[in-house]
Every structure is written in structure tokens, then in C-alpha cells.
Protein backbone atom coordinates (compact mmCIF):
# COMPACT_ATOMS: atom_id res chain seq x y z
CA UNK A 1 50.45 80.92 131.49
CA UNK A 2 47.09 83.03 130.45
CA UNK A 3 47.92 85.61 133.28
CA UNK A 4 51.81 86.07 131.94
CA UNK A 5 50.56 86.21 128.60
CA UNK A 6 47.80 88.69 129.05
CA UNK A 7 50.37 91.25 131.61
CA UNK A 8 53.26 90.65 128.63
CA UNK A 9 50.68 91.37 126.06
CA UNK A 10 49.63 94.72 127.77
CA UNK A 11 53.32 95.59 128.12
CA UNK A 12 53.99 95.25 124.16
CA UNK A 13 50.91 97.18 123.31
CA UNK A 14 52.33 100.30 126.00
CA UNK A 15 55.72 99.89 124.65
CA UNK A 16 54.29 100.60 121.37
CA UNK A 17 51.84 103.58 122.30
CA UNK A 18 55.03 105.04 124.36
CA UNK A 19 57.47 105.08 121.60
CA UNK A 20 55.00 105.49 118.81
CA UNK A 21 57.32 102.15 117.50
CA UNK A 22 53.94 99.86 116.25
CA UNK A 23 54.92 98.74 112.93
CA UNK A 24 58.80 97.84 114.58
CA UNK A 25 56.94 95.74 117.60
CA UNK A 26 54.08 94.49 115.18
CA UNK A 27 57.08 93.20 113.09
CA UNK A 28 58.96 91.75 115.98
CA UNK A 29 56.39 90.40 117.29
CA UNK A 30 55.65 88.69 114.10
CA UNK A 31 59.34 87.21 113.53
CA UNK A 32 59.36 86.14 117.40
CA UNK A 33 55.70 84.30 117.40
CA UNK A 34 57.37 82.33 113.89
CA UNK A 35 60.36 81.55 115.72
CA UNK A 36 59.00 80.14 118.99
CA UNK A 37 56.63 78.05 117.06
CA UNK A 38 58.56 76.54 114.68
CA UNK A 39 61.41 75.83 117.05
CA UNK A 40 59.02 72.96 118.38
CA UNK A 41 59.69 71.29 115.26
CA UNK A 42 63.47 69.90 116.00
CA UNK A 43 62.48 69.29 119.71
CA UNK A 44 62.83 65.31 118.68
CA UNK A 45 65.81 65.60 117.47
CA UNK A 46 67.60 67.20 119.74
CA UNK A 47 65.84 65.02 122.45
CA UNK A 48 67.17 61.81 120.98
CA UNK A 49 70.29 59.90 119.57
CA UNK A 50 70.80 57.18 117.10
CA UNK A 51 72.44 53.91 118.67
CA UNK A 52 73.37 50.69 116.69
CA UNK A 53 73.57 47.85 118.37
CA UNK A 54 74.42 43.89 117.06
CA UNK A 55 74.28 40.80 117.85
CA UNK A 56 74.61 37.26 116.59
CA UNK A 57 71.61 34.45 117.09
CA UNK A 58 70.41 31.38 115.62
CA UNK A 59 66.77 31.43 116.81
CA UNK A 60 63.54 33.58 117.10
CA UNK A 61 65.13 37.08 117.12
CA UNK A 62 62.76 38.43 120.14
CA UNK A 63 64.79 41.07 121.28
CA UNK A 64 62.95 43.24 119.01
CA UNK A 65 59.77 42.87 119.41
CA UNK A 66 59.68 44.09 123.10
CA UNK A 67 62.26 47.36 122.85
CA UNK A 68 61.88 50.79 121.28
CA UNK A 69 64.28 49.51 118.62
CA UNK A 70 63.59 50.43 114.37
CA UNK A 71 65.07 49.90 111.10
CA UNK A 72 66.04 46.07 111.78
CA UNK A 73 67.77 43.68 109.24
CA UNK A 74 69.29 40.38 109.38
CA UNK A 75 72.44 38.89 107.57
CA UNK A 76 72.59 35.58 107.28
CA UNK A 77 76.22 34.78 105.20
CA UNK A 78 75.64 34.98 101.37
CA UNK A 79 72.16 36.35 99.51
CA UNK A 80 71.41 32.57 98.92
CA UNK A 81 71.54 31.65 103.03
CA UNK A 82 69.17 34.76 103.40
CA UNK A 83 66.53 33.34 100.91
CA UNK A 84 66.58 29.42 102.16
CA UNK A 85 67.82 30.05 105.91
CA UNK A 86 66.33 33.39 107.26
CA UNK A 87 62.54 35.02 106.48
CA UNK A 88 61.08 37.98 108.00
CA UNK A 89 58.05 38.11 109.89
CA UNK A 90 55.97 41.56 111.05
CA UNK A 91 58.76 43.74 110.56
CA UNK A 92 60.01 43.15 114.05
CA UNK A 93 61.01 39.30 114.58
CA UNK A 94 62.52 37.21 112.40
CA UNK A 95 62.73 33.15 112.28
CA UNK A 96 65.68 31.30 111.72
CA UNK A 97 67.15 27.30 111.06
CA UNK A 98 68.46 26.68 114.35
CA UNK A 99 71.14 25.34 112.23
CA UNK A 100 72.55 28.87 111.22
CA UNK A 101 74.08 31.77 112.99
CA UNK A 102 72.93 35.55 111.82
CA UNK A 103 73.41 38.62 112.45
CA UNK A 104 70.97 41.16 114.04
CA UNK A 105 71.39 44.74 113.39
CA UNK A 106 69.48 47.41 115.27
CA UNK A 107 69.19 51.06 115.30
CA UNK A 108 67.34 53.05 118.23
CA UNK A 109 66.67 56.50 119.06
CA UNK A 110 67.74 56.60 122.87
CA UNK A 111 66.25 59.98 124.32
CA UNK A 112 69.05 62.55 125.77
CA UNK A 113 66.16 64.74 127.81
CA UNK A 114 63.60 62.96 130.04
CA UNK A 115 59.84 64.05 129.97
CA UNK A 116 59.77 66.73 132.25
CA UNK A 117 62.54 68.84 130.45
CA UNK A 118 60.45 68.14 127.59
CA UNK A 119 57.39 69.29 128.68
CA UNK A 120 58.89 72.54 130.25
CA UNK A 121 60.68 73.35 126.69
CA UNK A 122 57.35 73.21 125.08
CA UNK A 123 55.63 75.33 127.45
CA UNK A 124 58.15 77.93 127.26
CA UNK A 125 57.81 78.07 123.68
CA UNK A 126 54.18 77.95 123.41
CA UNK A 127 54.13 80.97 126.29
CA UNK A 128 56.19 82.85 123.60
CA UNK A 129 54.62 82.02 120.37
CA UNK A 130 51.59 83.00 122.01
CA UNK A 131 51.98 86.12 123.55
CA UNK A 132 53.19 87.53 120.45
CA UNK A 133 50.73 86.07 118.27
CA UNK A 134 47.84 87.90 120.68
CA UNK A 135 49.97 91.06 120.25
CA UNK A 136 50.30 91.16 116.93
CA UNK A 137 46.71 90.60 116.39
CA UNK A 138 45.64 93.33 118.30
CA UNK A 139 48.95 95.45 117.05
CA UNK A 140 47.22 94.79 113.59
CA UNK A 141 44.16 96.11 114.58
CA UNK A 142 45.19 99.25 115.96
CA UNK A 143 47.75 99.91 113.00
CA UNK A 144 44.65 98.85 110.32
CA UNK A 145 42.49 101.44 112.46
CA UNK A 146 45.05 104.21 112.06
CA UNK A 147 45.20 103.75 108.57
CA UNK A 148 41.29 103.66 107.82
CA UNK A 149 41.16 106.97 109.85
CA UNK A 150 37.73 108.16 109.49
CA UNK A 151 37.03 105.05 107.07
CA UNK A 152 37.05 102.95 110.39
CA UNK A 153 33.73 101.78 109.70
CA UNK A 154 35.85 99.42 106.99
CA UNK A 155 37.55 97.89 108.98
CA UNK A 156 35.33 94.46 108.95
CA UNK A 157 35.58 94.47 104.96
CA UNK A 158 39.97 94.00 106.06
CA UNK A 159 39.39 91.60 109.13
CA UNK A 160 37.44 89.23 106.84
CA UNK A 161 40.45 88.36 105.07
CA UNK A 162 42.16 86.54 108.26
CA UNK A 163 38.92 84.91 108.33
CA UNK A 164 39.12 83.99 105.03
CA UNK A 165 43.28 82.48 104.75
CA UNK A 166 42.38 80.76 108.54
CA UNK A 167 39.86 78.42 106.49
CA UNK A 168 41.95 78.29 103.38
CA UNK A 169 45.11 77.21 104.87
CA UNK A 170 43.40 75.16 107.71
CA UNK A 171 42.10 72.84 104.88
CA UNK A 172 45.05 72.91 103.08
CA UNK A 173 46.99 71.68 106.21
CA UNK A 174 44.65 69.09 106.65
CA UNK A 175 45.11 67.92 103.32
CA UNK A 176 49.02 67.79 103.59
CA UNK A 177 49.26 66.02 106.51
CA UNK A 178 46.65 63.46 105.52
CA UNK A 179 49.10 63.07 102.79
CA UNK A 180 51.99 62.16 104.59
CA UNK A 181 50.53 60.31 107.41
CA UNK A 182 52.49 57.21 106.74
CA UNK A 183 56.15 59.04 106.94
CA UNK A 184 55.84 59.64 110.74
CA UNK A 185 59.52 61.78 110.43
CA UNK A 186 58.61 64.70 108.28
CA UNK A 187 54.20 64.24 109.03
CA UNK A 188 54.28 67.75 110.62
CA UNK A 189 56.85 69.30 108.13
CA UNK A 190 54.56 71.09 105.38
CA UNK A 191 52.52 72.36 108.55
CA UNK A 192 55.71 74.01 109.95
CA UNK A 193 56.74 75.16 106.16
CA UNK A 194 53.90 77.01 105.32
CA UNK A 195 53.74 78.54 108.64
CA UNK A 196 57.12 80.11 108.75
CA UNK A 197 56.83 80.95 104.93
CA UNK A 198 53.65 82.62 105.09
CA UNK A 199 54.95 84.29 108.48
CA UNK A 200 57.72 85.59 106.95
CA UNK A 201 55.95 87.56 103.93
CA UNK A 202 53.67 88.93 106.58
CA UNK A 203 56.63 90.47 108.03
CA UNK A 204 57.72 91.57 104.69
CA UNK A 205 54.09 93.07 104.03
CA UNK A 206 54.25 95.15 107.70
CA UNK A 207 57.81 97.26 106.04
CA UNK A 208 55.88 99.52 103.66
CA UNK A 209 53.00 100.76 106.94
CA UNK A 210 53.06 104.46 107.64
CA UNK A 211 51.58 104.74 111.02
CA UNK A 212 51.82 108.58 112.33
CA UNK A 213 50.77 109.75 115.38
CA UNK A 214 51.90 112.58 116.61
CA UNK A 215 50.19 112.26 119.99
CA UNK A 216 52.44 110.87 122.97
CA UNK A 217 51.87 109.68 126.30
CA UNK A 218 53.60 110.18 129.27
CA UNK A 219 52.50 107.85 131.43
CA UNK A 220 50.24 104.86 130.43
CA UNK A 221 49.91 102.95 133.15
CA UNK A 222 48.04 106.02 135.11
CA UNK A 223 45.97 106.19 132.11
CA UNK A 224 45.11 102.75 131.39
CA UNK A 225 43.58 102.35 135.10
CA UNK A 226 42.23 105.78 135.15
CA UNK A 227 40.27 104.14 132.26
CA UNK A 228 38.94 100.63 133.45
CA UNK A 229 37.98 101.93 136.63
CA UNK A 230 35.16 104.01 135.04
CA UNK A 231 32.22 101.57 135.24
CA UNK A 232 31.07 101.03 131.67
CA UNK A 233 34.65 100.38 130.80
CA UNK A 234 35.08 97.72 133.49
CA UNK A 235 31.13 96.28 132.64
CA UNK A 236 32.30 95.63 129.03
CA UNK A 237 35.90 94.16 130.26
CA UNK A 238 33.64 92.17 132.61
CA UNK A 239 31.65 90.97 129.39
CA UNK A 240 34.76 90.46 127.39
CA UNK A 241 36.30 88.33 130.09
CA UNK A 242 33.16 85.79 130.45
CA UNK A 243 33.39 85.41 126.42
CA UNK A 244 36.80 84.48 126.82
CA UNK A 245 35.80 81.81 129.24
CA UNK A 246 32.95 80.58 127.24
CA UNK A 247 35.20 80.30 123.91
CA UNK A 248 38.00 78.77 126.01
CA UNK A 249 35.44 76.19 127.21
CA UNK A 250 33.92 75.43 123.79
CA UNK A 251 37.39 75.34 121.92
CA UNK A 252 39.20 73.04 124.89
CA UNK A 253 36.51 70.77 125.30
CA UNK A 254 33.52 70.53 122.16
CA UNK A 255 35.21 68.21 120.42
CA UNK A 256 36.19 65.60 122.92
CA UNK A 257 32.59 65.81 124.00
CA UNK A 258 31.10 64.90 120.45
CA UNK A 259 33.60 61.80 119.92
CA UNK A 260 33.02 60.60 123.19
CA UNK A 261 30.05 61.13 124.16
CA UNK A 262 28.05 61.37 120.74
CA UNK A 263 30.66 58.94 118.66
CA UNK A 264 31.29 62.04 116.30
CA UNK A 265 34.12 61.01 113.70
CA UNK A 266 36.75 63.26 112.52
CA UNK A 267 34.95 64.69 109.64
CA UNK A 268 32.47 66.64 111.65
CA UNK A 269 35.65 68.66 113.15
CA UNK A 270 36.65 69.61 110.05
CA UNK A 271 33.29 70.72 108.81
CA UNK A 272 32.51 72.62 111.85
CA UNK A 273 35.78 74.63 111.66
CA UNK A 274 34.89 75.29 108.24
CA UNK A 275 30.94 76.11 108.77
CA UNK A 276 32.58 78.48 111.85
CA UNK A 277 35.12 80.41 109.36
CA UNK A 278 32.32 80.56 106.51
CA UNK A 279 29.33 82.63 109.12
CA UNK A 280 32.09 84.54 110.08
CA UNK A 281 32.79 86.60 106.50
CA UNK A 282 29.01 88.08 106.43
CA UNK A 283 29.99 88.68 110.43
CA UNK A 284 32.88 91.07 109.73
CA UNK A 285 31.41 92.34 106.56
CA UNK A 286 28.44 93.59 108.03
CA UNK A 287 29.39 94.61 111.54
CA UNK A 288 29.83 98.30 111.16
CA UNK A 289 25.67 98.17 109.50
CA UNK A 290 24.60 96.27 112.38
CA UNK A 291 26.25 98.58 114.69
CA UNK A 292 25.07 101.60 113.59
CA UNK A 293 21.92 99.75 113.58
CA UNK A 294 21.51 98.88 116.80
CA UNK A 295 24.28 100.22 119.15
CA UNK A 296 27.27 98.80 121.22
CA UNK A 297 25.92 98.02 124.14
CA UNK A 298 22.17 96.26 123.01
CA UNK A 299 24.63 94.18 120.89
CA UNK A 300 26.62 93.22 123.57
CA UNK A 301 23.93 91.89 125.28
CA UNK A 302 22.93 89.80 121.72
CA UNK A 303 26.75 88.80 121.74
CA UNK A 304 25.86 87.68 125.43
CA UNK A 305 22.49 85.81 124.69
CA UNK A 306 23.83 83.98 121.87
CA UNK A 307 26.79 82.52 123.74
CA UNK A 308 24.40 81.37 125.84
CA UNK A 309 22.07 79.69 123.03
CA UNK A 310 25.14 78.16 121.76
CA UNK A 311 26.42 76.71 125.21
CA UNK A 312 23.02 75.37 126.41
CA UNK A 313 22.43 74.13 122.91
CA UNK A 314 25.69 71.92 123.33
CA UNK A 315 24.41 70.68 126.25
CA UNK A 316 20.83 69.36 125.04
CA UNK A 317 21.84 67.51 121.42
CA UNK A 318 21.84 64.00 121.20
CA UNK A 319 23.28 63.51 117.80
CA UNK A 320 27.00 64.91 116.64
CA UNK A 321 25.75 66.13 113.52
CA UNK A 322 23.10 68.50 115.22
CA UNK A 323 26.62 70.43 116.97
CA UNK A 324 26.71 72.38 113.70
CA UNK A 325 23.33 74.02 114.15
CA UNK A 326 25.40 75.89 116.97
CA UNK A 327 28.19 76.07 115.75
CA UNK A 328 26.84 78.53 113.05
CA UNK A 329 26.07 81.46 116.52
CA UNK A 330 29.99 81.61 115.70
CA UNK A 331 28.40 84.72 113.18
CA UNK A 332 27.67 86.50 116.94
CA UNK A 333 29.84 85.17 119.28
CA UNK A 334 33.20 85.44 117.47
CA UNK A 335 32.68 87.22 113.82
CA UNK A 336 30.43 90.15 115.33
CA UNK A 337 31.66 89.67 118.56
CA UNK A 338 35.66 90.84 117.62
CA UNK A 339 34.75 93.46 115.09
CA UNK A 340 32.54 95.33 117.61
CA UNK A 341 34.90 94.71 120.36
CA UNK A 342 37.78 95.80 118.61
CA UNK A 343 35.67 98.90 117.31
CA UNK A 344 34.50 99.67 120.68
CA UNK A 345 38.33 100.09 122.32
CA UNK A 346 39.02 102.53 119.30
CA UNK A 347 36.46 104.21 120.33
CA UNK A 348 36.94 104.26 124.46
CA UNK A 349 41.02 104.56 123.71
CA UNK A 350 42.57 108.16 124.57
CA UNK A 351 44.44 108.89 121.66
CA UNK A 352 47.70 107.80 121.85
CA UNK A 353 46.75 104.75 123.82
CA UNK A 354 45.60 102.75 121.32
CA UNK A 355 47.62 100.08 120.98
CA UNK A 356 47.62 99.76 124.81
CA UNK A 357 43.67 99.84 125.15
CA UNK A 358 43.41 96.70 121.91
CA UNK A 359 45.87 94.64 123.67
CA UNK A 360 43.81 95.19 127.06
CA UNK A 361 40.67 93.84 125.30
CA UNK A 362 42.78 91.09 123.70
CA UNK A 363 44.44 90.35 126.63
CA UNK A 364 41.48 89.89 128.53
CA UNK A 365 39.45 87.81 126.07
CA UNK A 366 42.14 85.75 124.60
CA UNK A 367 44.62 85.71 127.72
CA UNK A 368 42.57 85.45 131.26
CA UNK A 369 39.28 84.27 129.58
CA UNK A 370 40.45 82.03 127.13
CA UNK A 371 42.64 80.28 130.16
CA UNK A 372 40.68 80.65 133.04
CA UNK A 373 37.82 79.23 131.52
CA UNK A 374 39.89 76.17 129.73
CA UNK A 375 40.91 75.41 133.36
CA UNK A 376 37.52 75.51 134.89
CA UNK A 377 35.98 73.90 132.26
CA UNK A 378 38.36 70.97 132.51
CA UNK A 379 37.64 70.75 136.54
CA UNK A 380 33.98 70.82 135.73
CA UNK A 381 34.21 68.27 133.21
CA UNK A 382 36.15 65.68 134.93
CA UNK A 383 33.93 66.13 138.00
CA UNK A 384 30.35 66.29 136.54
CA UNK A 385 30.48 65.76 133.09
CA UNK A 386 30.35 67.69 129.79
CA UNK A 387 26.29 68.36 130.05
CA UNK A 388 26.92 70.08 133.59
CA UNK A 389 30.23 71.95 132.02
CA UNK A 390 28.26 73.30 129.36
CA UNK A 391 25.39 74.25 131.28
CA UNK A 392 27.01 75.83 134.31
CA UNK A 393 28.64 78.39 131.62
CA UNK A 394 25.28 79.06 130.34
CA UNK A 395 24.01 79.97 133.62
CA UNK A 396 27.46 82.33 134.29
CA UNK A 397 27.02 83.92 131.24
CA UNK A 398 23.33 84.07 131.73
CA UNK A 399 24.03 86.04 135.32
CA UNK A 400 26.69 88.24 133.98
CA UNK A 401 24.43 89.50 131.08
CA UNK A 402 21.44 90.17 133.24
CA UNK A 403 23.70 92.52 135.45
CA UNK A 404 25.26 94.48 132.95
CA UNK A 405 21.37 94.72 130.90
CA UNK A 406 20.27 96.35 134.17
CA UNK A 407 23.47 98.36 134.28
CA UNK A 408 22.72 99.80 130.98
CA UNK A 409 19.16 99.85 131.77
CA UNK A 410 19.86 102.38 134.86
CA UNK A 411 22.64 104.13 132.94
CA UNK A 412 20.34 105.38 130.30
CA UNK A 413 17.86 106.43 132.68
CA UNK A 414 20.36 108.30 135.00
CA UNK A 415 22.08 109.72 132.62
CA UNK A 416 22.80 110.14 128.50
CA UNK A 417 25.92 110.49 127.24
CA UNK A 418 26.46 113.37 125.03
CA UNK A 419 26.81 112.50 121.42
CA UNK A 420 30.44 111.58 119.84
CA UNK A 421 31.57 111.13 116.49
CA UNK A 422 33.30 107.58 115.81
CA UNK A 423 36.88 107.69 117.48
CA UNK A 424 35.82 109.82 119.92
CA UNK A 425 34.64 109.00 123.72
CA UNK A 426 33.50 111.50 126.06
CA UNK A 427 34.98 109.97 129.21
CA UNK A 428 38.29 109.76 127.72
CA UNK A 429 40.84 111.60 129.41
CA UNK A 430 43.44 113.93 127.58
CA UNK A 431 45.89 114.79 130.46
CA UNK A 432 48.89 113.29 130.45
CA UNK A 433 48.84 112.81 126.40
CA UNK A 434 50.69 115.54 124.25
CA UNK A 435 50.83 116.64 121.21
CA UNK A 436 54.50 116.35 119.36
């Protein structure tokens, strides 16, 4: 699924950049991701039917008690043969006089589609709701770049507000469905609400963007691979691709690890999605300072050290609790870590490949790295254990940064790179883009 995913995603972004179409395929994209997702909500329903079924007995009523059946009840004659003759147990039996005859009514829900077509309904839809909600975020991106123009050093100070309504509505969420817990029916239903409601006026918000270009491409493809084959484009995909692994890890398998392992309870997840959302404001808001401060590529080795910290750190702790002491590199490895990598493909991106070049990086992080490094993580784990997981990422990550620090290392001393203004890369190539 990560490798359709991360070629579809690619595709939207070059459909995009080819047509100059980014706010129509952001929008899409946006109404597409809602509809996929929320269609999992009447999956149940129209996977199961409602039978009735009666019967008359004058005993224990155990038919109950051992089938899928709900919503029982028992008529015994008149009202006054129900209070002296019949009385209800758990719910699910019900005693009798032998003496009397009642009658048993049941109503099931009888499933229509077996498992499998189940399962491969879901997946479908989760492929879909996915690949357009990694589009979209890097659509947004490009189109919020285009519209800073040479304010692009802003653009953490308007990232930090997806930050900010992931937390928000994340905790409100959790505080609806802890709500309605008991009614098992509509549990998920405010979940599903707010996210096609807030979806929609997203959608709604993306009609008034002016994005011009007036730079077109005539063949993307050619460009895009003219581009990652130069080799500090394909060291910094390289780095991208190991995050991805190291945040699929941490995401697929952190929490299982603390409640089994470490007897965590629930409310540590909560906090440490909140503590994660909370280091990540100061991230975005200061990423364009830090960068300036100290460069790209040193902090992409930082970005590289910390996620190695973080996983090693995971792998030492004996108490749940101490999981949020990590939890707070989230400032590096995600909050800094997407505002310079989004930064940095503006800045490598050809112009009118922009859109193309975001969902690249996006693609790679959140499609191939993300999955690939779920999967492994889950192979590692059932085989060795969490520590070992944990630790053999480390040591990946660990390798990877040591060969790109003596990449740069040699790369500086071969060679400088003439100075470029922000936008602007000097190995860029202008050939087969025109402007209209």
C-alpha cells in the first residue's frame, strides 16, 4: 500500500505542476480523502441484517446466552404472569415456572459479507483516504509557499496552525467518544462528524486561493529524475526515507511497547500526543531562525542524531512515564524536521515543479518510509523484541547519518556551491520549463 500511495501521490503533485490546476487537485483531493474516510462509517451496516426470530419455552431460556443474538424480551400472557411467573437474569437468560409457556423474542444482526470482503473494503478505502490526505498536505505546502513568495521564511508561523487544530481536535475527540462509550451504535459518530464537517470548510477555505504561475513544464518526469539523480538530492531523499522508517516504527509500535512491556495505562498516550503537538509550535515557529542559523544540511544531521537519541532512549527506560522525556525530540524530529524539509524542496524544485518535487519528499517520508519501516519494525518486533526493534533503528539511522556527514564533509571540501537567494538552487535545471 505505501509504494501505491507514494507513485499515486507523485502523479497528483505532476498533474498539478503540468496543468498549473493546484488549488482544483488540492480541493479534490480534499473532498476525495473526506469521502473515503468517512465511507468506513456505514461499513456495519451494510455488512449486516436484522433477523427476528421466536420461539415458545417453559424453562431456562439458554438459547441466548451462547448466540450473537441482542435486544431479547419475554412475554409471558398478561403483565401480572410477567411479574409472578417470568424474571430476568443478566440480560441474556431468563428463568421461568416450568408451569408456564412464554414467548422468546430475538433480534440478530446476521452479517451479509464475510471477513475477507471486509477487510479488502477497508483497505481500499484507507489506500484512498490516504493518498489524498499525503497530497493535499504537500499540495498545501507548495500553494502556502507560492503565496508567501519571498515571505517564505513564514511559512512555519502558517504550518503551526495544523499543529495547533491536530491537538485541539485530538482532545476533543477523545472527549466525545469517552462520552458515548456505552452506546456502542453511534461511539464513532461525533469522530466521523467533525471530520467531514471540518473537511468540508477546508474545501470551502481552498475556493478564494490565487495561485499563478506562469511557468510550465513540458515534461516532468525527465525532470524529476534529472533531479534525484544529482547526489545531494538523492543523500537528502536517502535521509528523508530513514526518518520515515524511524517515525513509522515509533508511531506503529511505542505504544504497544509501554502497555505491555512497561504496564503504561491509557493516559500516558494521551499526554504524549499532547506533549508531541505542544514542542512542535516553538518547532515551526522558529525553524526559518534556526535555519538561517545553522544551515540545511548541519541540521539534517541534528534531525538525524536526535532520531537516534529518541529511538535508543525508547529502548533503555524502565518506567512508562520516563517515554515522555523522548517524546519531547518530537521539537527535531517532526516539528523542525517538516518545516526544513519542506523548505529545502522549495528550494531544490525547478520552478514549475513544485508541487511535483513536495509530493516527492512527502511521498518518500510519509509513503515508503512510513510503510517500510512499520513492516520491518513489526518483523523485528515479533522476532526479537521491542528493545532490539528500537535499537536496530538506532544503529540504521546511526549508519545512514555518518555517510551522508562524510558526504557533506567531502562536498564542502571539493567543492562550494555558489551562493543563492532563498527559492533558488544552482543545480536546478531550466530546460524543458517555459515561460507562458
Amino acid at each position: 500500500m505505501p509504494f501505491v500511495g507514494f507513485v499515486f501521490q507523485i502523479l497528483l503533485g505532476a498533474f498539478a505542476d503540468k496543468y498549473r490546476k493546484h488549488k482544483l487537485v488540492l480541493i479534490v483531493g480534499v473532498i476525495a480523502h473526506t469521502i473515503a474516510f468517512d465511507a468506513m462509517l456505514f461499513i456495519p451496516l451494510a455488512g449486516f441484517k436484522l433477523e427476528t426470530s421466536q420461539l415458545n419455552a417453559s424453562c431456562s431460556m439458554e438459547e441466548c446466552r451462547n448466540s450473537s443474538r441482542q435486544d431479547c424480551s419475554l412475554s409471558c400472557g398478561s403483565e401480572a404472569d410477567m411479574k409472578h411467573v417470568c424474571e430476568t437474569g443478566n440480560g441474556s437468560s431468563f428463568r421461568c415456572d416450568s408451569t408456564a409457556t412464554c414467548l422468546l423474542t430475538c433480534e440478530s444482526l446476521v452479517s451479509q459479507l464475510d471477513n475477507i470482503s471486509i477487510f479488502w473494503i477497508l483497505m481500499v478505502l484507507n489506500l484512498i483516504g490516504n493518498v489524498f490526505f499525503n497530497a493535499i498536505g504537500s499540495l498545501q505546502d507548495t500553494i502556502t509557499y507560492a503565496m508567501l513568495g519571498e515571505k517564505g521564511d513564514a511559512y512555519g508561523r502558517q504550518r503551526i496552525w495544523g499543529t495547533v487544530g491536530y491537538g485541539v481536535f485530538a482532545i476533543t475527540c477523545g472527549f466525545l467518544l469517552q462520552m458515548s462509550e456505552s452506546r456502542s451504535d453511534t461511539k464513532f459518530l461525533s469522530a466521523f462528524v467533525l471530520h467531514f464537517v471540518f473537511n468540508v470548510l477546508s474545501a470551502l477555505c481552498a475556493v478564494p486561493y490565487r495561485v499563478e504561475s506562469n511557468v510550465h513544464c513540458t515534461n516532468i518526469v525527465r525532470g524529476m529524475f534529472h533531479l534525484i539523480v544529482q547526489p545531494k538530492i538523492a543523500a537528502f531523499l536517502l535521509l528523508v526515507l530513514v526518518w520515515g522508517m524511524d517515525t513509522g516504527a515509533i508511531e506503529a509500535f511505542l505504544f504497544w511497547f509501554l502497555e505491555d512491556m512497561l504496564g503504561s495505562s491509557k493516559i500516558l498516550f494521551g499526554v504524549s500526543l499532547g506533549l508531541q503537538c505542544l514542542v512542535e509550535v516553538p518547532a515551526f515557529l522558529l525553524a526559518s531562525r534556526i535555519v538561517k542559523n545553522i544551515g540545511h544540511e548541519n541540521l539534517f544531521l541534528i534531525i538525524t542524531i536526535a532520531y537516534v537519541v529518541r529511538l535508543t532512549g525508547y529502548s533503555v527506560i524502565e518506567h512508562a512515564w520516563l517515554a515522555l522525556i523522548f517524546d519531547s525530540f518530537g521539537f527535531i524530529t517532526f516539528g523542525l524536521m517538516y518545516a526544513v524539509a519542506v523548505q529545502w524542496g522549495t528550494i531544490i524544485a525547478p520552478a514549475g515543479m513544485e508541487a511535483t518535487i513536495q509530493c516527492l519528499i512527502g511521498g518518500v517520508y510519509f509513503g515508503i518510509g512510513y510503510g517500510v519501516g512499520g513492516l520491518a519494525a513489526g518483523v523485528i518486533y515479533d522476532a526479537a523484541g521491542p528493545i532490539v526493534m528500537f535499537r536496530s533503528f538506532a544503529l540504521l539511522t546511526l549508519f545512514v547519518g555518518v555517510l551522508f556527514a562524510i558526504y557533506h564533509y567531502v562536498s564542502i571540501k571539493c567543492a562550494k556551491a555558489p551562493h543563492t537567494k532563498f527559492g533558488q538552487y544552482p543545480y536546478t535545471f531550466h530546460l524543458l520549463c517555459e515561460r507562458v
